[in-house]
PDB file of N, CA and C in Angstrom:
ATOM      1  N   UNK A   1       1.982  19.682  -5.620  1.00  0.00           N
ATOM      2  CA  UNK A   1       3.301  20.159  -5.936  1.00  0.00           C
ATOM      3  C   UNK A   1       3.196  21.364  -6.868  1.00  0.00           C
ATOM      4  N   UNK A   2       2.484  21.310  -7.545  1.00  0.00           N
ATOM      5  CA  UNK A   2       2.069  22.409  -8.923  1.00  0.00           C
ATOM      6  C   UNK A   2       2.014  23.666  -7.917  1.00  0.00           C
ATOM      7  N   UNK A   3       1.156  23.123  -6.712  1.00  0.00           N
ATOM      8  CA  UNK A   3      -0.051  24.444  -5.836  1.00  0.00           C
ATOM      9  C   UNK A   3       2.058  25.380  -5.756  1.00  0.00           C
ATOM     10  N   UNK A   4       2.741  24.694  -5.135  1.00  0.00           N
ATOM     11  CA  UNK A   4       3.808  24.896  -4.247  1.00  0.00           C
ATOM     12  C   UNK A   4       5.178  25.507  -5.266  1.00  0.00           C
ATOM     13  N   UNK A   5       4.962  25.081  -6.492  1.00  0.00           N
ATOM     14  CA  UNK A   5       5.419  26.102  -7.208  1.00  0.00           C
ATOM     15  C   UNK A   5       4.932  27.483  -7.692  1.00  0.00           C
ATOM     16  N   UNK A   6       3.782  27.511  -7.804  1.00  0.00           N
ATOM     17  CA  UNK A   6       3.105  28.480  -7.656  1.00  0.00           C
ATOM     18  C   UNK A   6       3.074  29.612  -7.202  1.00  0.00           C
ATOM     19  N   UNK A   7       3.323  29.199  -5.637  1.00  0.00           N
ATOM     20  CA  UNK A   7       3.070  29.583  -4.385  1.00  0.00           C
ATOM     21  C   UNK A   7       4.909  30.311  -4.257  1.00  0.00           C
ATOM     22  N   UNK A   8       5.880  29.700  -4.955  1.00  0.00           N
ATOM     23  CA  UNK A   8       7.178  30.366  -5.224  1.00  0.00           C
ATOM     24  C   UNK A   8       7.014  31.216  -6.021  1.00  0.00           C
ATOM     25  N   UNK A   9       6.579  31.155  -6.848  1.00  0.00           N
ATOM     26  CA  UNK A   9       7.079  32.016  -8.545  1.00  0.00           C
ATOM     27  C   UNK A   9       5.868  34.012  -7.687  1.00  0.00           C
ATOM     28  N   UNK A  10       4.659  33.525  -6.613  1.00  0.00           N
ATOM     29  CA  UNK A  10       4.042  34.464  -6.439  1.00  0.00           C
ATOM     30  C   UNK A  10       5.036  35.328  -5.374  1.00  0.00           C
ATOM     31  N   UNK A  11       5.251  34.677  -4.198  1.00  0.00           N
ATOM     32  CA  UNK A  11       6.321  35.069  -3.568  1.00  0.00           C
ATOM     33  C   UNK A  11       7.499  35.630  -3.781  1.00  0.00           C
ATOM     34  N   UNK A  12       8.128  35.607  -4.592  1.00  0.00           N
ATOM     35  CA  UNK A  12       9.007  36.418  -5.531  1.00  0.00           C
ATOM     36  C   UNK A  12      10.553  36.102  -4.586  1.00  0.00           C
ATOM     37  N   UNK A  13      10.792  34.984  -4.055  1.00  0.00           N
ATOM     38  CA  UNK A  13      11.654  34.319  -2.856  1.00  0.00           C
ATOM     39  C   UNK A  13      12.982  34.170  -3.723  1.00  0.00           C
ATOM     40  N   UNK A  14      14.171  34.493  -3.261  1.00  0.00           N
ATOM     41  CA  UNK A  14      15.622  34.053  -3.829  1.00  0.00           C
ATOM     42  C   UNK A  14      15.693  33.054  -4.441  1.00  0.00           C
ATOM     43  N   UNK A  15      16.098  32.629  -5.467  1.00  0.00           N
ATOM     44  CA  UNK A  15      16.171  31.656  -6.445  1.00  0.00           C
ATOM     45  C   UNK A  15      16.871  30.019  -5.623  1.00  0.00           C
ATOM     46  N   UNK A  16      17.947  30.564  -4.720  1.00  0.00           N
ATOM     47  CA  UNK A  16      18.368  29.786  -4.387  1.00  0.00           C
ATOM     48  C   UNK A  16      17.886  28.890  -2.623  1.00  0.00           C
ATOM     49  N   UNK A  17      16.815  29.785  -2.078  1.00  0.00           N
ATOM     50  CA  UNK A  17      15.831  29.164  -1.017  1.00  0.00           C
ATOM     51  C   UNK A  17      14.618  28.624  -1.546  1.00  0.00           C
ATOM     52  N   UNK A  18      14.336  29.180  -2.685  1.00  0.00           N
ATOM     53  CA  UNK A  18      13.159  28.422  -3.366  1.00  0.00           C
ATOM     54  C   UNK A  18      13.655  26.879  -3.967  1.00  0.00           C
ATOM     55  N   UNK A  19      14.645  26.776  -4.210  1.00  0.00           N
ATOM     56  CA  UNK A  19      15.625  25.409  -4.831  1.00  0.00           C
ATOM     57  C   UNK A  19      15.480  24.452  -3.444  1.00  0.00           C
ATOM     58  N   UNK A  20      15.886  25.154  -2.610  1.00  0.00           N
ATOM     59  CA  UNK A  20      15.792  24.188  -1.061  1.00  0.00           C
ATOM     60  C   UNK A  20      14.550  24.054  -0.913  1.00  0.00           C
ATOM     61  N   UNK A  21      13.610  25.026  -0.883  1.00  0.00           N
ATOM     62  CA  UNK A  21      11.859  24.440  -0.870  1.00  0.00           C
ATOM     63  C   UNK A  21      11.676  23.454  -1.172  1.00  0.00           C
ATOM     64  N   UNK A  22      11.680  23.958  -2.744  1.00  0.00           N
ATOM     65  CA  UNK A  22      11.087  22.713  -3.580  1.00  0.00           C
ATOM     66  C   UNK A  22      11.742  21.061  -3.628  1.00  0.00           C
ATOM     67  N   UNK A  23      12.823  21.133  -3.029  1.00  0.00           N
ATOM     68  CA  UNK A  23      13.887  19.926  -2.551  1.00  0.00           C
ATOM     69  C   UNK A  23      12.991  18.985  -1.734  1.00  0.00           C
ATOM     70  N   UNK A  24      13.258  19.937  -0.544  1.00  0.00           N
ATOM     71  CA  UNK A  24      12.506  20.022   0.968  1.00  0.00           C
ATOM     72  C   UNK A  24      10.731  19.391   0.272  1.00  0.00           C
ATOM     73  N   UNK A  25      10.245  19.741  -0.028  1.00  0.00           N
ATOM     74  CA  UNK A  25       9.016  19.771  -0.805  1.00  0.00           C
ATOM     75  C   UNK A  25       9.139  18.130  -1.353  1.00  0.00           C
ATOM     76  N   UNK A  26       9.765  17.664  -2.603  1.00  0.00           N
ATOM     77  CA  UNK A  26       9.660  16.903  -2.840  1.00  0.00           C
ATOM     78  C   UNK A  26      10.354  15.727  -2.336  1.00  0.00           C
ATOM     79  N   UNK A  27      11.340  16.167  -1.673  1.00  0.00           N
ATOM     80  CA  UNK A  27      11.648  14.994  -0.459  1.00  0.00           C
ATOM     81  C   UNK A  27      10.555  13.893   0.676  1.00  0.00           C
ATOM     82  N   UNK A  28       9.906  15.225   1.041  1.00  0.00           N
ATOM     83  CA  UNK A  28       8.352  15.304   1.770  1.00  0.00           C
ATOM     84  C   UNK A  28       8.107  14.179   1.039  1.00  0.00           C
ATOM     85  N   UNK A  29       7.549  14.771  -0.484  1.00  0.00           N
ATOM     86  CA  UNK A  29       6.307  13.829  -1.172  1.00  0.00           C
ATOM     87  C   UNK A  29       6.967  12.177  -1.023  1.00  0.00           C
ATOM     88  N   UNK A  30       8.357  12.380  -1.955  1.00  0.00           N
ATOM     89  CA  UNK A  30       9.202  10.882  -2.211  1.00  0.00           C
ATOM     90  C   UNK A  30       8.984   9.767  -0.553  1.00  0.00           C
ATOM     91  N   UNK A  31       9.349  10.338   0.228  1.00  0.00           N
ATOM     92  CA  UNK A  31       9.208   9.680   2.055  1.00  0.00           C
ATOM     93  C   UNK A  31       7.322   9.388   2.339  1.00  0.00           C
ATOM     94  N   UNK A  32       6.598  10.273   1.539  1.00  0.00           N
ATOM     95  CA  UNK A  32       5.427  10.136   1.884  1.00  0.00           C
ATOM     96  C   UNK A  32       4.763   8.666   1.089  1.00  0.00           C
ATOM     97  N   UNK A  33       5.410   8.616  -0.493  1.00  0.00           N
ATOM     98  CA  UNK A  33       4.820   8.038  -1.139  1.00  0.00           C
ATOM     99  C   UNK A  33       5.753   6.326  -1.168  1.00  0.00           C
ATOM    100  N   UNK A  34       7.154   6.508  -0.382  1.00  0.00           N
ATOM    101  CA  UNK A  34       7.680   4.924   0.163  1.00  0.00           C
ATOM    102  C   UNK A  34       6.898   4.387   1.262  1.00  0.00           C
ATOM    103  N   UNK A  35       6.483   5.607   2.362  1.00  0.00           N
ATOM    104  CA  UNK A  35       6.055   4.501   3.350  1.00  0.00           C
ATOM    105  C   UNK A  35       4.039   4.589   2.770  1.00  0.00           C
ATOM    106  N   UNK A  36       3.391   4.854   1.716  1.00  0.00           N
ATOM    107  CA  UNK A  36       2.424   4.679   1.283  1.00  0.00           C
ATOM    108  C   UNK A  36       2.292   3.267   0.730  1.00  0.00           C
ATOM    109  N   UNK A  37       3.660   3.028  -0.296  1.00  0.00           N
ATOM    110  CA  UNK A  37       3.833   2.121  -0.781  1.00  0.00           C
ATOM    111  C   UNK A  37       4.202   0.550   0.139  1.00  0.00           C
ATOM    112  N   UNK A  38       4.835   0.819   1.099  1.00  0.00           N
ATOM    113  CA  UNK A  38       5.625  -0.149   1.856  1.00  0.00           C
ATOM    114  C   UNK A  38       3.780  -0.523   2.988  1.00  0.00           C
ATOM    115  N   UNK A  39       3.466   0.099   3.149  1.00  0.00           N
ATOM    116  CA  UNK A  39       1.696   0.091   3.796  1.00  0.00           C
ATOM    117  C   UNK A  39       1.122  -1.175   2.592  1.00  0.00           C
ATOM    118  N   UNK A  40       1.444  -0.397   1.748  1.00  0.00           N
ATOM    119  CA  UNK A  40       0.358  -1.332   0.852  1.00  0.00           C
ATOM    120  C   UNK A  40       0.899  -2.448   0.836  1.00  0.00           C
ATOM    121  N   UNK A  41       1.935  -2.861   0.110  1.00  0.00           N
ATOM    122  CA  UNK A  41       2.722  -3.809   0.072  1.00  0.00           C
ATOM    123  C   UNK A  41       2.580  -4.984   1.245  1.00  0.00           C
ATOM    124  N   UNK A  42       2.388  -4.322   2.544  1.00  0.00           N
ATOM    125  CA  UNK A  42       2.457  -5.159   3.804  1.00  0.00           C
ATOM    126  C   UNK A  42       1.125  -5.395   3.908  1.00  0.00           C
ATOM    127  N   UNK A  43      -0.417  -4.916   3.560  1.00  0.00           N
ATOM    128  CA  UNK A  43      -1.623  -5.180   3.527  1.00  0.00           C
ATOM    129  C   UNK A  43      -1.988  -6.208   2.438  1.00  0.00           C
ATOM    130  N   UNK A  44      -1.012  -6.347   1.617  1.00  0.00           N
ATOM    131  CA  UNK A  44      -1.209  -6.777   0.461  1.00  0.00           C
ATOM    132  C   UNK A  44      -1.256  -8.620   0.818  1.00  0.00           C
ATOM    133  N   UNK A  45       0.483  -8.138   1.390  1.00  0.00           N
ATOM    134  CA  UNK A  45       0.629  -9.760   1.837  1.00  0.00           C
ATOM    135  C   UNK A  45      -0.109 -10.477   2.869  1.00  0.00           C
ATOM    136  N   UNK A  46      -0.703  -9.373   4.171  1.00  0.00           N
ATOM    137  CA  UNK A  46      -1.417  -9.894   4.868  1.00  0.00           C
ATOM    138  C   UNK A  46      -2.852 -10.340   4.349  1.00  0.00           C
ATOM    139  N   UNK A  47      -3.613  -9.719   3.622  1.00  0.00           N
ATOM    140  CA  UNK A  47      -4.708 -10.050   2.298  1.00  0.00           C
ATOM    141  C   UNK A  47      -4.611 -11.691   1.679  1.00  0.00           C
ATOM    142  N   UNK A  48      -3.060 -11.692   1.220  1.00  0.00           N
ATOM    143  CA  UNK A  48      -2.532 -12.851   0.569  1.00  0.00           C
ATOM    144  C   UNK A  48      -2.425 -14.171   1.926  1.00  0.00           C
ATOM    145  N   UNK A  49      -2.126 -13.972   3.218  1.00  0.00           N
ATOM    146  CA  UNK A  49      -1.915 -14.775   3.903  1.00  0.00           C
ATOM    147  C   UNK A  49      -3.473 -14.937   4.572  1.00  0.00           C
ATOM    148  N   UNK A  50      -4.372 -14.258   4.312  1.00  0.00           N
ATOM    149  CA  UNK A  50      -5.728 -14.636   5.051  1.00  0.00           C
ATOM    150  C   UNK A  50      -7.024 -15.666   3.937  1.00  0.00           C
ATOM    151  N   UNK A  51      -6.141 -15.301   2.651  1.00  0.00           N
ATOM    152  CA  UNK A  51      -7.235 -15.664   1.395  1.00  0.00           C
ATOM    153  C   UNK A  51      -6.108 -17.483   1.849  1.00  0.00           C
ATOM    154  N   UNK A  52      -4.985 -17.247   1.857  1.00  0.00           N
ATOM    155  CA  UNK A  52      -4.689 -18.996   1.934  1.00  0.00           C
ATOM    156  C   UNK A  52      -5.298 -19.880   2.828  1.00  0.00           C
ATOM    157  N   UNK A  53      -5.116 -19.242   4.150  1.00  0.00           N
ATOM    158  CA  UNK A  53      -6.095 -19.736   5.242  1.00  0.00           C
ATOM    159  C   UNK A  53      -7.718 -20.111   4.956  1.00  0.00           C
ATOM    160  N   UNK A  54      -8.165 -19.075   4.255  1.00  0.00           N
ATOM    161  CA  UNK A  54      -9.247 -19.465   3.774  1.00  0.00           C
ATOM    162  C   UNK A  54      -9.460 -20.206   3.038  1.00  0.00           C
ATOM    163  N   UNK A  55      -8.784 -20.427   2.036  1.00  0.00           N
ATOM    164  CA  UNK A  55      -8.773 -22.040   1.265  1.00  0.00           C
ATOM    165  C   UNK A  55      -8.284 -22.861   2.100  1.00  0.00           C
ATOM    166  N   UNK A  56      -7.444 -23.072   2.791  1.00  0.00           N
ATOM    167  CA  UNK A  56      -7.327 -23.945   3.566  1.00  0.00           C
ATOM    168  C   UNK A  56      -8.169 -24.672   3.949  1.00  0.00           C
ATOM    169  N   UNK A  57      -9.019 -23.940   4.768  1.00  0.00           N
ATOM    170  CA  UNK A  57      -9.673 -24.388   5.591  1.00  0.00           C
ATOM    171  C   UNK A  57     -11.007 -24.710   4.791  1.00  0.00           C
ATOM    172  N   UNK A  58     -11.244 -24.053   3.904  1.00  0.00           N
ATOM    173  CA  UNK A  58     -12.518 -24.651   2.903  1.00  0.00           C
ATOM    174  C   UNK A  58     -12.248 -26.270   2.032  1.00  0.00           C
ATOM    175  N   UNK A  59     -10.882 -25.866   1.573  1.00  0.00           N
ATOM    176  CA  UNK A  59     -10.139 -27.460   1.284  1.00  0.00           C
ATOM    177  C   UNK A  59     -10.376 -28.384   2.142  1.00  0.00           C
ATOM    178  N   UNK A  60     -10.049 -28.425   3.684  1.00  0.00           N
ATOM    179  CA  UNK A  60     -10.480 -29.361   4.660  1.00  0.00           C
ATOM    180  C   UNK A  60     -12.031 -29.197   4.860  1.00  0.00           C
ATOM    181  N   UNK A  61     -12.750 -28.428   4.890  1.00  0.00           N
ATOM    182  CA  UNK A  61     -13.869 -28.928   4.771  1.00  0.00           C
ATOM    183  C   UNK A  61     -14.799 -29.523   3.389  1.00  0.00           C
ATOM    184  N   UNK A  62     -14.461 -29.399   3.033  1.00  0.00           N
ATOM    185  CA  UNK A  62     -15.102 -30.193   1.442  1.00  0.00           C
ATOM    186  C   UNK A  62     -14.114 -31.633   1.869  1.00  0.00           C
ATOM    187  N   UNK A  63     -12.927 -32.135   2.516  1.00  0.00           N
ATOM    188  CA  UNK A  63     -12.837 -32.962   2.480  1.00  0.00           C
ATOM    189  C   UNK A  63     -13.348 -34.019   3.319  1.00  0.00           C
ATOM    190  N   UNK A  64     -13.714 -33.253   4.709  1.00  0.00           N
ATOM    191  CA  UNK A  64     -14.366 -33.706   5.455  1.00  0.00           C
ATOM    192  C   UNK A  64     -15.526 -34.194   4.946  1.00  0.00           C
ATOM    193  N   UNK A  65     -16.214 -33.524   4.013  1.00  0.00           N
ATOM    194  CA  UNK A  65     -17.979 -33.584   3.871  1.00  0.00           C
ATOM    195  C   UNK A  65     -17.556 -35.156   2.494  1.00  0.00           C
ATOM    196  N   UNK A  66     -16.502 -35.257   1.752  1.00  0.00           N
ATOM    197  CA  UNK A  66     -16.603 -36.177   1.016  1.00  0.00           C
ATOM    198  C   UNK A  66     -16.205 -37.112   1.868  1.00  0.00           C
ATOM    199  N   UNK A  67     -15.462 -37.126   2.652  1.00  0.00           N
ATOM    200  CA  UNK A  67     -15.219 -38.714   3.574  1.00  0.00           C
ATOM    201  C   UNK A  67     -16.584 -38.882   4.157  1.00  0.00           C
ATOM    202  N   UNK A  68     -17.094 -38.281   4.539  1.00  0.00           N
ATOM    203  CA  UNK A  68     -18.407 -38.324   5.367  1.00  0.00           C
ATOM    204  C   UNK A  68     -19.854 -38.694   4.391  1.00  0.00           C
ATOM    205  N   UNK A  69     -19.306 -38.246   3.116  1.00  0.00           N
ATOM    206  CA  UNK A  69     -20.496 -38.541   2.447  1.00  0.00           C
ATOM    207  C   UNK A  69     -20.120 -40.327   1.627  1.00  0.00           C
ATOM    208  N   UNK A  70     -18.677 -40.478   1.264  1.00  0.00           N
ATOM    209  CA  UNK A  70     -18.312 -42.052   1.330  1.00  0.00           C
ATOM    210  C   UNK A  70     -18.242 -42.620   2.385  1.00  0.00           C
ATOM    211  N   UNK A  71     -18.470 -42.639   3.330  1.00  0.00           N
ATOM    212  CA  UNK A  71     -19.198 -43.250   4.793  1.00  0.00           C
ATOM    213  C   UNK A  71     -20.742 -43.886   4.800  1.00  0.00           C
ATOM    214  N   UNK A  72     -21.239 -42.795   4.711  1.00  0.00           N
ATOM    215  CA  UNK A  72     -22.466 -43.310   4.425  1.00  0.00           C
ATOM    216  C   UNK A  72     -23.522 -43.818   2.946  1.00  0.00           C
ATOM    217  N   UNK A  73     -22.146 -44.050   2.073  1.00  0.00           N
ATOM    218  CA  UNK A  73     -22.866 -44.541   0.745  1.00  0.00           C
ATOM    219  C   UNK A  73     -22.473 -45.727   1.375  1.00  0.00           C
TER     220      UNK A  73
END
């Protein structure tokens, strides 16, 4: 964003199309950095729904191995 003001003030552009740029500009970034966020957010929970499964299923097996091991005491 810095580069892109910059890149106005060298250009020497109407005060009032450079206002729409930089709008335009940080509109860009704001839309770029919701669906960055809304990505993560949704990796996050899928992360969260694979680590439960995985206990899950480690929970049932440790329970398996203790019924199995009071079986044969």
């Amino acid at each position: 964003m810095k580069n892109g003001f910059q890149v106005k003030k060298e250009a020497q552009v109407e005060s009032q199309v450079a206002s729409m740029w930089i709008k335009e500009l940080v509109d860009s970034y704001t839309r770029s950095l919701d669906l960055s966020s809304g990505l993560i957010e949704e990796h996050t929970l899928d992360m969260i729904a694979e680590i439960r499964e995985e206990a899950k299923k480690e929970a049932q097996s440790l329970k398996l191995n203790n019924e199995k091991q009071s079986k044969s005491e």
